[in-house]
Protein backbone atom coordinates (compact mmCIF):
# COMPACT_ATOMS: atom_id res chain seq x y z
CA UNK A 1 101.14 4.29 -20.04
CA UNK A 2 104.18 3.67 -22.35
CA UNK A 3 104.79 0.24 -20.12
CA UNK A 4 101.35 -0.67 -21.32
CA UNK A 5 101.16 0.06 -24.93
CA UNK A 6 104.35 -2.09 -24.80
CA UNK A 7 102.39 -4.87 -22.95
CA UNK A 8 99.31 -4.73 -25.03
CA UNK A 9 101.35 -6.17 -28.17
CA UNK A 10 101.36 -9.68 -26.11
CA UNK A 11 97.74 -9.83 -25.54
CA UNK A 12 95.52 -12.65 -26.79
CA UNK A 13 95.71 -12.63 -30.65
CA UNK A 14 92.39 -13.62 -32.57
CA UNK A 15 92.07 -13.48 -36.01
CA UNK A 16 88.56 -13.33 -37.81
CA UNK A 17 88.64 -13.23 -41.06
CA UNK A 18 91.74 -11.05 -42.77
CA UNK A 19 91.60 -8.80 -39.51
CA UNK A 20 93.34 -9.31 -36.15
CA UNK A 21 91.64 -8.57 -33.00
CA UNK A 22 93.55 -7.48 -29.61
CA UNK A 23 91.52 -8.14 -26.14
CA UNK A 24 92.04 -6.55 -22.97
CA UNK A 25 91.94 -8.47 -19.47
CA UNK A 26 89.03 -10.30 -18.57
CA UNK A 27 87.72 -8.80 -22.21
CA UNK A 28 86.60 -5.93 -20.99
CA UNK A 29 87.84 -3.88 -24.23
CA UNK A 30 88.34 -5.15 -27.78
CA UNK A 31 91.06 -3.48 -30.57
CA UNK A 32 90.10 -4.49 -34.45
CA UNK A 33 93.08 -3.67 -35.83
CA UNK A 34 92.44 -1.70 -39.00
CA UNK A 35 94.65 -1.39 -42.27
CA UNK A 36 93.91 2.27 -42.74
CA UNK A 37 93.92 5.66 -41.38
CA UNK A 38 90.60 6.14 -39.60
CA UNK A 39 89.49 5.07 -36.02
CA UNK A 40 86.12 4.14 -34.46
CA UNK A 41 86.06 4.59 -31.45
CA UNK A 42 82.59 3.35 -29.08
CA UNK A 43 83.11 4.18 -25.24
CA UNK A 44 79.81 3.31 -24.57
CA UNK A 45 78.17 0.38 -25.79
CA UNK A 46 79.11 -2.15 -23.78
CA UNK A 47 77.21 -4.12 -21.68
CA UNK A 48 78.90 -6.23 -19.41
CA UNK A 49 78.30 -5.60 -15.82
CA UNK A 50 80.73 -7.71 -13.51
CA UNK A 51 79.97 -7.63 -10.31
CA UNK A 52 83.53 -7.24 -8.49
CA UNK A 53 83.10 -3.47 -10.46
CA UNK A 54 81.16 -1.30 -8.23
CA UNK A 55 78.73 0.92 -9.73
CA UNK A 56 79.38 4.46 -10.66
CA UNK A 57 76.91 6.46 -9.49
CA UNK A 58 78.26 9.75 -7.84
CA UNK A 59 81.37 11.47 -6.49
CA UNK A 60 82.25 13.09 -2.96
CA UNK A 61 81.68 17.03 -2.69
CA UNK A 62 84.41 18.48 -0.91
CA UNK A 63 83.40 22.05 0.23
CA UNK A 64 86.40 23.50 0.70
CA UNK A 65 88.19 22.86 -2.28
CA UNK A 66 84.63 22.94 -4.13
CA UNK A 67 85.34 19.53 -6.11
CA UNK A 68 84.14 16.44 -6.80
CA UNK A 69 86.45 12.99 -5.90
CA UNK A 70 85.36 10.66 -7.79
CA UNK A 71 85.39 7.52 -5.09
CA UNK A 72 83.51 5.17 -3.16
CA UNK A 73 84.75 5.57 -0.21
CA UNK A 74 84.14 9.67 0.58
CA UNK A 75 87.36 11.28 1.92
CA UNK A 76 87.30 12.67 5.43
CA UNK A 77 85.59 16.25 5.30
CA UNK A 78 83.59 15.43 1.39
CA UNK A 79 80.18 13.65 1.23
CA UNK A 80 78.56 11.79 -1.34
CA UNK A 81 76.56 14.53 -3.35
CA UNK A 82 74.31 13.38 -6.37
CA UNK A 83 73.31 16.72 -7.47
CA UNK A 84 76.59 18.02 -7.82
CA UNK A 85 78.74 15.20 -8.23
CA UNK A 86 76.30 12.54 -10.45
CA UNK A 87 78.13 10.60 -13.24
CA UNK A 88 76.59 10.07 -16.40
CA UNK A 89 75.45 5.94 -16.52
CA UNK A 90 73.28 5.40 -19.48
CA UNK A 91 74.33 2.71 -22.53
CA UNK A 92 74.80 4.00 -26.07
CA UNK A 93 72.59 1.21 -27.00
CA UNK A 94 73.37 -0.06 -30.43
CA UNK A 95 76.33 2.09 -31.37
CA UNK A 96 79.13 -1.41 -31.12
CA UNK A 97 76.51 -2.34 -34.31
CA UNK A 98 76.88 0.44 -35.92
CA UNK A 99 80.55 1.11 -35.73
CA UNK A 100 81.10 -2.38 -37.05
CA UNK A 101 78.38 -1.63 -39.63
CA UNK A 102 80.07 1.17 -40.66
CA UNK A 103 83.29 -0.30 -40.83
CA UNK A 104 81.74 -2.98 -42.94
CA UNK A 105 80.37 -0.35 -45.41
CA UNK A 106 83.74 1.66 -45.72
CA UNK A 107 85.33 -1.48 -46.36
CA UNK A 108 82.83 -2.54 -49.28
CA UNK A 109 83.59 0.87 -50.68
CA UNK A 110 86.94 1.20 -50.60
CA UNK A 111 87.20 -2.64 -51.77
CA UNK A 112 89.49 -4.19 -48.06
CA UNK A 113 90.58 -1.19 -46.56
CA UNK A 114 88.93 -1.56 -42.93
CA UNK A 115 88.67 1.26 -40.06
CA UNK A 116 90.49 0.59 -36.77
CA UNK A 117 87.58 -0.28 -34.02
CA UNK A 118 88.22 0.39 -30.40
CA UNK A 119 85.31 -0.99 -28.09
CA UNK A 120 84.83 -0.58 -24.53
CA UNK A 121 82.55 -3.85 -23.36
CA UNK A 122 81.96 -2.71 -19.40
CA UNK A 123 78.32 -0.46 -19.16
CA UNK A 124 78.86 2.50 -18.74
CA UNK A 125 78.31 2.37 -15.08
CA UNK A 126 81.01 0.37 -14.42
CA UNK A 127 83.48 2.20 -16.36
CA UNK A 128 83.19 5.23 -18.27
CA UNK A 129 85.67 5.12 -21.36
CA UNK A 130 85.06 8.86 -22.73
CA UNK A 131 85.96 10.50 -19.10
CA UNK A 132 89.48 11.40 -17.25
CA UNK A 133 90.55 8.64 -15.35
CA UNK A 134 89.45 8.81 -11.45
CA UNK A 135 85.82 9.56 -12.86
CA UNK A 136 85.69 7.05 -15.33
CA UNK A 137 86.89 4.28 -12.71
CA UNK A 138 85.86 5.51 -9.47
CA UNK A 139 89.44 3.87 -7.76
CA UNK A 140 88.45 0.64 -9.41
CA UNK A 141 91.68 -1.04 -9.93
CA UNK A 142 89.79 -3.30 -12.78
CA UNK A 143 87.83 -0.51 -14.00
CA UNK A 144 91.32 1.32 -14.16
CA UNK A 145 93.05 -1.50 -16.21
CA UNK A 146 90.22 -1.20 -18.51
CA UNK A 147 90.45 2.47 -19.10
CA UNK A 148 94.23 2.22 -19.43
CA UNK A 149 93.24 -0.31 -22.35
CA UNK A 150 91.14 1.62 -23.60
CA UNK A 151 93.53 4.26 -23.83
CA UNK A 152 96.75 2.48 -24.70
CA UNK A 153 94.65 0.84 -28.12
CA UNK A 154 93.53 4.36 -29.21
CA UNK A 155 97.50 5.55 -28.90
CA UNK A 156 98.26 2.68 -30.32
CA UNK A 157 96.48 2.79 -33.69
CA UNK A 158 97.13 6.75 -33.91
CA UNK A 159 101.04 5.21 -33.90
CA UNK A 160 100.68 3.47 -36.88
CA UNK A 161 99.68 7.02 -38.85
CA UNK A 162 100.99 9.98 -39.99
CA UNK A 163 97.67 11.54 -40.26
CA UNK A 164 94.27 10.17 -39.92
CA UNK A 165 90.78 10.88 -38.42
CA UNK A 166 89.00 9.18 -35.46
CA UNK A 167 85.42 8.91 -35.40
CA UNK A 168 83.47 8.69 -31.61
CA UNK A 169 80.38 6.79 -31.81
CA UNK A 170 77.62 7.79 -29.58
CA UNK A 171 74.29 8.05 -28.99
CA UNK A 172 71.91 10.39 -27.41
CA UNK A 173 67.76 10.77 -27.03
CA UNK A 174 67.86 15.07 -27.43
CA UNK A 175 64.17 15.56 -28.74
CA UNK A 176 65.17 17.27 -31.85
CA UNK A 177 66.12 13.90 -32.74
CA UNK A 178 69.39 14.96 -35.20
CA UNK A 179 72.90 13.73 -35.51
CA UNK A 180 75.11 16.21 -33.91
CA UNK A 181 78.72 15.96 -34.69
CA UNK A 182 81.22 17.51 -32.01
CA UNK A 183 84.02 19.39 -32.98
CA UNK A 184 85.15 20.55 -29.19
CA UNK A 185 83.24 23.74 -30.17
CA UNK A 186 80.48 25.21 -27.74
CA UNK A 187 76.73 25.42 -28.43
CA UNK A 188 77.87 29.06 -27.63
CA UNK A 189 80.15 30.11 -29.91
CA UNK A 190 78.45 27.87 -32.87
CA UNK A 191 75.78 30.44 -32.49
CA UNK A 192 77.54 33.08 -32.44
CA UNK A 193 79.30 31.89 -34.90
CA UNK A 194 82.46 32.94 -33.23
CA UNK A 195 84.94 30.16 -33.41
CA UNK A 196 88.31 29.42 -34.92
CA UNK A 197 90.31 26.21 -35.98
CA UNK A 198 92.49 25.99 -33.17
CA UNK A 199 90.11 25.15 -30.87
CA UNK A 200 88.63 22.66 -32.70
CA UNK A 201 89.30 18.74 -32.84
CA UNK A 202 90.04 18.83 -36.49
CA UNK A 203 92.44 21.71 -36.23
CA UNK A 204 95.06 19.71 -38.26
CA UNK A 205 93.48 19.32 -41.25
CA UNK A 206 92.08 22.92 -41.00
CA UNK A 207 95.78 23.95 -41.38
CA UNK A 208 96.60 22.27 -43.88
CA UNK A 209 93.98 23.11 -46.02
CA UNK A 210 95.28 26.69 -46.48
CA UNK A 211 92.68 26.66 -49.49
CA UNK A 212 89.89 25.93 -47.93
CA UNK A 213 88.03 28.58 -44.61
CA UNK A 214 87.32 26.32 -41.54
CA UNK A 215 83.43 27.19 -41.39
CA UNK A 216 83.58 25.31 -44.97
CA UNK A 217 84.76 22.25 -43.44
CA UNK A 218 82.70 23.33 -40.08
CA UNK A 219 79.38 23.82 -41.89
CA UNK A 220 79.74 24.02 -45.59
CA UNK A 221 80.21 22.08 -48.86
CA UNK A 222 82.75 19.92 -47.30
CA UNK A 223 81.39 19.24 -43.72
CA UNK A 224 80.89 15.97 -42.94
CA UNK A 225 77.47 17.04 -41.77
CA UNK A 226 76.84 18.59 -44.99
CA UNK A 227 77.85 15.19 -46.88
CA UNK A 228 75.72 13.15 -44.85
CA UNK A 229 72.86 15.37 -45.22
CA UNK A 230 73.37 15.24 -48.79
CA UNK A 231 72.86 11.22 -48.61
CA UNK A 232 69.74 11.25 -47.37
CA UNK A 233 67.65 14.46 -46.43
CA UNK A 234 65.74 12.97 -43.30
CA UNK A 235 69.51 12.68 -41.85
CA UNK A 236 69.76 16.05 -40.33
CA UNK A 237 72.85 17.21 -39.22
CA UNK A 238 74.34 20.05 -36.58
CA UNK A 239 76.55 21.50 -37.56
CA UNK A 240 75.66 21.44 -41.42
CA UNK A 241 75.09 23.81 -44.37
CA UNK A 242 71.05 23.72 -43.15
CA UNK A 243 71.73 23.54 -39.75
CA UNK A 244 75.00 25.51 -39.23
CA UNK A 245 74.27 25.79 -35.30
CA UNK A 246 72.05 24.32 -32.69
CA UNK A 247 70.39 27.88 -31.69
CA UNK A 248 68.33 26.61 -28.66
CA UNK A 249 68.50 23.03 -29.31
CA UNK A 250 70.34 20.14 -27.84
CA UNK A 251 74.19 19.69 -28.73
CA UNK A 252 77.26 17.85 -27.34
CA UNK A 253 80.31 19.54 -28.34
CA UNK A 254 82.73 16.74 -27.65
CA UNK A 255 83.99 15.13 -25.07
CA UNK A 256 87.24 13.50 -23.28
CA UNK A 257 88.59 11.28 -26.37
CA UNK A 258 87.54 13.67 -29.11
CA UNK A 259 89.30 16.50 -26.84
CA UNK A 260 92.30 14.24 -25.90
CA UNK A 261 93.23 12.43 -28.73
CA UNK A 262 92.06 14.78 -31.57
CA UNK A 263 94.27 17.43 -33.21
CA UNK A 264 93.07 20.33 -30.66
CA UNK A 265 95.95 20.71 -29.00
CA UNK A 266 98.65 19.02 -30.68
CA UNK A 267 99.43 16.17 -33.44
CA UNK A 268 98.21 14.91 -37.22
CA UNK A 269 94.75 12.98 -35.87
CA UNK A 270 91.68 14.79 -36.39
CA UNK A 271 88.76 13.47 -34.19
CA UNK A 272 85.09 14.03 -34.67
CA UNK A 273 82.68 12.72 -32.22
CA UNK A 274 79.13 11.35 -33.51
CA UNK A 275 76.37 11.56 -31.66
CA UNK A 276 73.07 9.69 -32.88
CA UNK A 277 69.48 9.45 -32.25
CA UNK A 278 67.90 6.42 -31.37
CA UNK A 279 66.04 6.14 -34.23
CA UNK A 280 69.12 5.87 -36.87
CA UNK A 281 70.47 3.10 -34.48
CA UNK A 282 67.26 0.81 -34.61
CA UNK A 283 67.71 -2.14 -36.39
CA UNK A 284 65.11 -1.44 -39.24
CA UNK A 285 66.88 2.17 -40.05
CA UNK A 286 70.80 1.08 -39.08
CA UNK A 287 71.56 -1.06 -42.37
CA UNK A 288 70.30 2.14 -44.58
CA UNK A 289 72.01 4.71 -42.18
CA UNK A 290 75.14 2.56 -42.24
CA UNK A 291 75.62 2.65 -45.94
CA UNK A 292 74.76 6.45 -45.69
CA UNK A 293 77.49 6.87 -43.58
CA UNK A 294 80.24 5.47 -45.33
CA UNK A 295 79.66 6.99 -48.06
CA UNK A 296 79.58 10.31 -46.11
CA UNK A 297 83.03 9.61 -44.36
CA UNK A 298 84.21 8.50 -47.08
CA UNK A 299 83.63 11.95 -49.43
CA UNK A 300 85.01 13.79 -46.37
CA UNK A 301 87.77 11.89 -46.31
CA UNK A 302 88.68 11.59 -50.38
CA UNK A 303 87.68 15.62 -50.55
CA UNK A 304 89.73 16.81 -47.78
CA UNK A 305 92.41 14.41 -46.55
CA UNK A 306 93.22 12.73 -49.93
CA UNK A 307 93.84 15.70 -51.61
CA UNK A 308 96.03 17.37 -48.74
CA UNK A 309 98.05 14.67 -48.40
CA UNK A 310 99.36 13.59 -51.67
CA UNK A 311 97.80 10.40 -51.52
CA UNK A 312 99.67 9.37 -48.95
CA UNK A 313 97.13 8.25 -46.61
CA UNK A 314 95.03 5.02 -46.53
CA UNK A 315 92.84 4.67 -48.83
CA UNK A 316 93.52 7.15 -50.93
């Protein structure tokens, strides 16, 4: 992996505009290089579909070590097994529009300073960008490049800051139809309202802001579900100060890059992953939304980052 973050630097250089833009082999990924401390990251908008990429679809049980292997080609003694071994396939349709909507908004508020945007282009059943390696790729050497790239642009824009926050852009169809923002805490313990900043994504910032409890960044007066609700009303939010768990309705927690590359375990990155309904990603809702959100991330981030920090993260 360090060979490749090395290697990305030589990549085909385009610029648009005041920004540069990095592309992966064959194009299969895309790196907007930002001028500021937050990421966007979007596993799973893409839509290309090349046809030397097999299709995921699902792994091979093996019974005696009671695992999946994520392959075409089923080992000796495992068998292909869609009930217990089916990968996820379904496009985040819309959500490349809205991170670079978003981006567009933050920069109109902040007057230049633009987001970091790392874009998977493969569908999602050729390569799975928010998944561990073998299941995202399926042995795929292309597919594998492509999740290396992937990978190597998010550690390469965390390298360029000594704190920050990365924002995972997805979108879901849950019937409750609310934007549920994953902190890598369980439906579970949301409801029981047993949780603590360590094992959260944005445990970082939770220590630094010795001030401030972690269920009021979680799902108070500075949540970023709690700002966004505050936008617009009709933009409900889980976890938030109305909604401060999901109680019996849908919720994704988080999921391989918010877990990975957020502060969790380790490091200065926070990481929050977004998960939207359709309906705030259709074209005659996303423009409003958009500006919505910016704004949103944007209090977050002047409340609780530029504070902390001295002002010495971008933009504050």
């Amino acid at each position: 992996m360090y060979l490749f973050l090395l290697c990305i630097l030589y990549l085909p250089l385009k610029i648009t505009d005041t920004k540069e833009v990095i592309f992966g082999q064959n194009n299969f990924t895309e790196y907007q290089v930002g001028n500021m401390n937050i990421i966007l990251s979007v596993p799973h908008g893409g839509s290309m579909e090349p046809e030397d990429i097999l299709d995921r679809d699902a792994g091979c049980w093996d019974a005696k070590t009671s695992s999946c292997i994520f392959s075409h080609d089923c080992p000796p003694g495992s068998i292909q097994n869609f009930k217990k071994c089916k990968v996820l396939t379904n496009q985040d349709r819309y959500t490349i529009e809205v991170a670079q909507a978003l981006a567009n908004e933050i920069s109109n508020i902040t007057d230049g300073f633009f987001p970091h945007i790392i874009v998977n282009h493969l569908q999602r059943f050729k390569m799975d960008a928010n998944r561990e390696k073998e299941e995202a790729s399926f042995g795929i050497p292309q597919a594998e490049q492509a999740w290396e790239e992937y990978m190597g642009f998010l550690n390469t824009a965390k390298s360029q800051m000594t704190g920050g926050l990365i924002l995972d852009i997805h979108g879901q169809a849950h019937p409750e139809q609310w934007i549920e923002l994953g902190y890598t805490l369980s439906k579970t313990s949301l409801n029981l309202r047993v949780f603590s900043a360590s094992c959260s994504s944005i445990s970082h910032l939770a220590n630094q802001l010795v001030n401030v409890s972690f269920e009021t960044l979680l799902t108070g007066n500075r949540s970023l579900g709690g700002y966004i609700e505050e936008q617009n009303n009709h933009y409900i939010c889980v976890p938030s100060p109305s909604n401060p768990s999901p109680n019996n309705g849908s919720y994704y927690s988080g999921g391989y890059i918010t877990k990975t590359f957020g502060s969790r375990t380790s490091g200065t990155i926070d990481a929050i992953q977004i998960e939207l309904p359709q309906w705030v990603r259709a074209a005659e809702e996303r423009p409003k939304f958009c500006k919505a959100l910016a704004r949103a991330v944007m209090k977050f981030w002047q409340t609780n980052y530029c504070n902390q920090y001295s002002r010495k993260l971008l933009p504050c």
